[in-house]
Protein backbone atom coordinates (compact mmCIF):
# COMPACT_ATOMS: atom_id res chain seq x y z
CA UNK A 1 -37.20 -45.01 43.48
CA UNK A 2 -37.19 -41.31 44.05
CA UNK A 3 -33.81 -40.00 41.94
CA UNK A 4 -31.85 -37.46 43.87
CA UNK A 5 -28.42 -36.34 43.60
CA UNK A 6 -26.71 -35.31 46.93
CA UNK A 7 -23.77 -34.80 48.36
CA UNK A 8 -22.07 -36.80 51.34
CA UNK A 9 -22.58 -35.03 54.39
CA UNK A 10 -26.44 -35.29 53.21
CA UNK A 11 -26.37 -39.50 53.01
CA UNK A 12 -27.00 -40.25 56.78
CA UNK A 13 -30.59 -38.48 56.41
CA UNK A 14 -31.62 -40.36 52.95
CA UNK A 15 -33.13 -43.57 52.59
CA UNK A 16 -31.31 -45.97 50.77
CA UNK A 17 -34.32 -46.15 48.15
CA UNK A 18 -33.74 -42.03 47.75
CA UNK A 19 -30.86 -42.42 46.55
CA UNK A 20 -29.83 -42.43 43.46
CA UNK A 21 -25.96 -41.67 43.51
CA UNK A 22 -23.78 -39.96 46.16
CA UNK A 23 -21.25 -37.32 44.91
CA UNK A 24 -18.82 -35.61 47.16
CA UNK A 25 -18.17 -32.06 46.58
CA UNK A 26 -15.00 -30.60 44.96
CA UNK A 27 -12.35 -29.71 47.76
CA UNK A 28 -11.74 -25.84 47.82
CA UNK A 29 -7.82 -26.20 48.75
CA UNK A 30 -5.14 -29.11 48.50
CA UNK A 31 -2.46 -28.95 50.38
CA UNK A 32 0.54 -30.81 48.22
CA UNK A 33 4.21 -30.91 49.74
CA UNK A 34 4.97 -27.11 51.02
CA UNK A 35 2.29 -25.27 49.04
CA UNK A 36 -1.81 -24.86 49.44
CA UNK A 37 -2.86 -24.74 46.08
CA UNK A 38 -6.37 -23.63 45.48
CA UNK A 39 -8.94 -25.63 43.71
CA UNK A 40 -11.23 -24.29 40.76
CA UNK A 41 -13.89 -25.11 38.86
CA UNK A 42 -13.88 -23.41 35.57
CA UNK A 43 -15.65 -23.00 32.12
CA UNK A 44 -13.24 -24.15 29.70
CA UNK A 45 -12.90 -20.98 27.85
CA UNK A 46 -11.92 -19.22 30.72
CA UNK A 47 -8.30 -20.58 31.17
CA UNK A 48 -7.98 -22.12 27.44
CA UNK A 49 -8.17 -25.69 29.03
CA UNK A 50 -6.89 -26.78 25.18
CA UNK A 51 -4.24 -28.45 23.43
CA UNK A 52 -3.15 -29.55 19.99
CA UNK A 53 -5.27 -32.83 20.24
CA UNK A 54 -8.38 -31.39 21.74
CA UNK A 55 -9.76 -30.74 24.97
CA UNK A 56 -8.47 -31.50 28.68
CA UNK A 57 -9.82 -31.54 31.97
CA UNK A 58 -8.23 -29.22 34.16
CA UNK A 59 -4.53 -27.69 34.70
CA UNK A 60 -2.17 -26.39 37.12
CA UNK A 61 -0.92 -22.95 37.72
CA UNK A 62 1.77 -23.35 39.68
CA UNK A 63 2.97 -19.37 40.04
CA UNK A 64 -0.68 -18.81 41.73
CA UNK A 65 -0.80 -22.07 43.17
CA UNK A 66 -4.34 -22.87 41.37
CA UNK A 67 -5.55 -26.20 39.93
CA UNK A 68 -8.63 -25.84 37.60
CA UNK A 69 -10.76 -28.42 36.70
CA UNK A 70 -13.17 -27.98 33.85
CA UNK A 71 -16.98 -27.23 34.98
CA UNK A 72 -18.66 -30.06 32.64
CA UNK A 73 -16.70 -32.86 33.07
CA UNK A 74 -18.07 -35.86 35.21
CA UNK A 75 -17.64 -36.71 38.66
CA UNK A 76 -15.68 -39.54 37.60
CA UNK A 77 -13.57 -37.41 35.50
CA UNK A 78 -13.41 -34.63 38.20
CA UNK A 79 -11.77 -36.70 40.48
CA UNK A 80 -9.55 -38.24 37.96
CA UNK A 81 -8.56 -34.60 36.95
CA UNK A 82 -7.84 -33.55 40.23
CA UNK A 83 -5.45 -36.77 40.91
CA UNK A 84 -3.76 -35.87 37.89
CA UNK A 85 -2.93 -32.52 38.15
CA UNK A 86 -1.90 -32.91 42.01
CA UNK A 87 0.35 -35.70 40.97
CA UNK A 88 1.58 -32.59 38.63
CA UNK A 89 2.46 -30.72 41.65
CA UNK A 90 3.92 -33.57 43.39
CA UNK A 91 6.12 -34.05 40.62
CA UNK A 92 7.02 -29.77 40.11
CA UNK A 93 7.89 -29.56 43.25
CA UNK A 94 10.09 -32.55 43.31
CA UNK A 95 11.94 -30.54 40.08
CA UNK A 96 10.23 -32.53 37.17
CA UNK A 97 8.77 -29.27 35.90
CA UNK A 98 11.54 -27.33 35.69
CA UNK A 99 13.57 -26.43 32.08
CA UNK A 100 16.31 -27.59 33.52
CA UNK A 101 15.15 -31.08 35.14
CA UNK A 102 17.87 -33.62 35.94
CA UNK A 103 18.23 -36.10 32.98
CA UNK A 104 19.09 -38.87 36.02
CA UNK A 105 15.24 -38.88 36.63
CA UNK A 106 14.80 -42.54 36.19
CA UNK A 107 11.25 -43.95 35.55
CA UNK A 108 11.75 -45.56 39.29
CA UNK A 109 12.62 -42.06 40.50
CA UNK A 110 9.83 -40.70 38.89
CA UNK A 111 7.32 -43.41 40.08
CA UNK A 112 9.07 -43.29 43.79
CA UNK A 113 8.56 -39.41 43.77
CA UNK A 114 4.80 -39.53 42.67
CA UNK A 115 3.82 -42.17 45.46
CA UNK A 116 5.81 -40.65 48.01
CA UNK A 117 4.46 -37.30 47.08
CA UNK A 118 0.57 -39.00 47.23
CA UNK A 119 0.93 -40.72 50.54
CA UNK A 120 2.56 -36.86 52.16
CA UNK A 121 -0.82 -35.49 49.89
CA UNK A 122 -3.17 -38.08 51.10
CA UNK A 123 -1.87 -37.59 54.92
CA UNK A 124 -2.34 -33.64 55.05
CA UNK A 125 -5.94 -34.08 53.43
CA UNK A 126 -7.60 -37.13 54.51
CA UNK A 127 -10.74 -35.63 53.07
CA UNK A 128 -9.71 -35.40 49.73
CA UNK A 129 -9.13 -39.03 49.59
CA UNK A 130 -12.96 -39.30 50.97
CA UNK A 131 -13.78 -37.27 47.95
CA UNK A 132 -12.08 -39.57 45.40
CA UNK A 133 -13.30 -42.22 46.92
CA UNK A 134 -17.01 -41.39 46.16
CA UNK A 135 -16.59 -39.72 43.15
CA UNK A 136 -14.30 -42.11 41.80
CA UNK A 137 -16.74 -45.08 42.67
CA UNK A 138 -19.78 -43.10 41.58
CA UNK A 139 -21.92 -44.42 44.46
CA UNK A 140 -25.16 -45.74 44.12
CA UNK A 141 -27.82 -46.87 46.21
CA UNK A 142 -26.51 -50.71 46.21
CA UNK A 143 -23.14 -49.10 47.75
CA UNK A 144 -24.55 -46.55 50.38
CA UNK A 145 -24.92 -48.75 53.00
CA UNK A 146 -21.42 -49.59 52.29
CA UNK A 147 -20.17 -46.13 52.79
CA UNK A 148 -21.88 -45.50 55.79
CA UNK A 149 -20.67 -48.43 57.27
CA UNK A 150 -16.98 -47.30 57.05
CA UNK A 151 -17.50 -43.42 57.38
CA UNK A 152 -16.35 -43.11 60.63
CA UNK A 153 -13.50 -44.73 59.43
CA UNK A 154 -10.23 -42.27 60.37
């Protein structure tokens, strides 16, 4: 088998035996309740992606509307990242990340609020949940026929 790396748009022109994984590239822009936040890829040094306990992923600045994720972490872990700090969003703009956030906040309300705020996330950017889907699942030759089965799927 011939390894190669590739991207999705690239899969319908591969062979299933030239494949070695599919990985769908890193959306540029999210659009999460009112806001477009931008997306980043970024050394960790740049933006001090650090806390007490070690390293993280990625992180959300929500004054300039930016998520960064950190350049060397795995697809798998990309994806993840960008989940999490969207659900982030979700939940600032529902008033979780505010000083002042309303002690009623219930673990329901807080669950309610995420999923709501996914399914409104996953409905303005159906091609971000393409993206996880790939890069969550890693995709390997075994699933590409799979994924290009259901593609066209809307």
């Amino acid at each position: 088998m011939t390894k190669k790396n590739t991207t999705a748009p690239e899969i319908e022109s591969l062979e299933e035996d030239e494949v070695d994984f599919v990985r769908a590239e890193l959306p540029k822009m999210v659009k999460i309740g009112y806001q477009y936040y931008e997306v980043k890829k970024i050394s960790d040094g740049e933006h001090f992606l650090k806390n007490m306990d070690g390293e993280v992923f990625g992180m959300t600045d929500y004054k300039r509307a930016t998520i960064y994720i950190d350049d060397q972490v795995n697809e798998v872990d990309e994806a993840n990242t960008l989940l999490h700090e969207i659900l982030h969003a979700v939940h600032f703009n529902h008033g979780y990340g505010y000083k002042n956030a309303q002690p009623e906040w219930t673990d329901e309300n807080f669950v309610t609020s995420g999923a709501n705020g996914l399914c409104q996330v996953f409905q303005d950017n159906p091609e971000l949940v393409g993206y996880l889907m790939i890069n969550l699942h890693a995709i390997d030759a075994n699933s590409l026929k799979l994924y290009s089965d259901n593609k066209s799927v809307q």
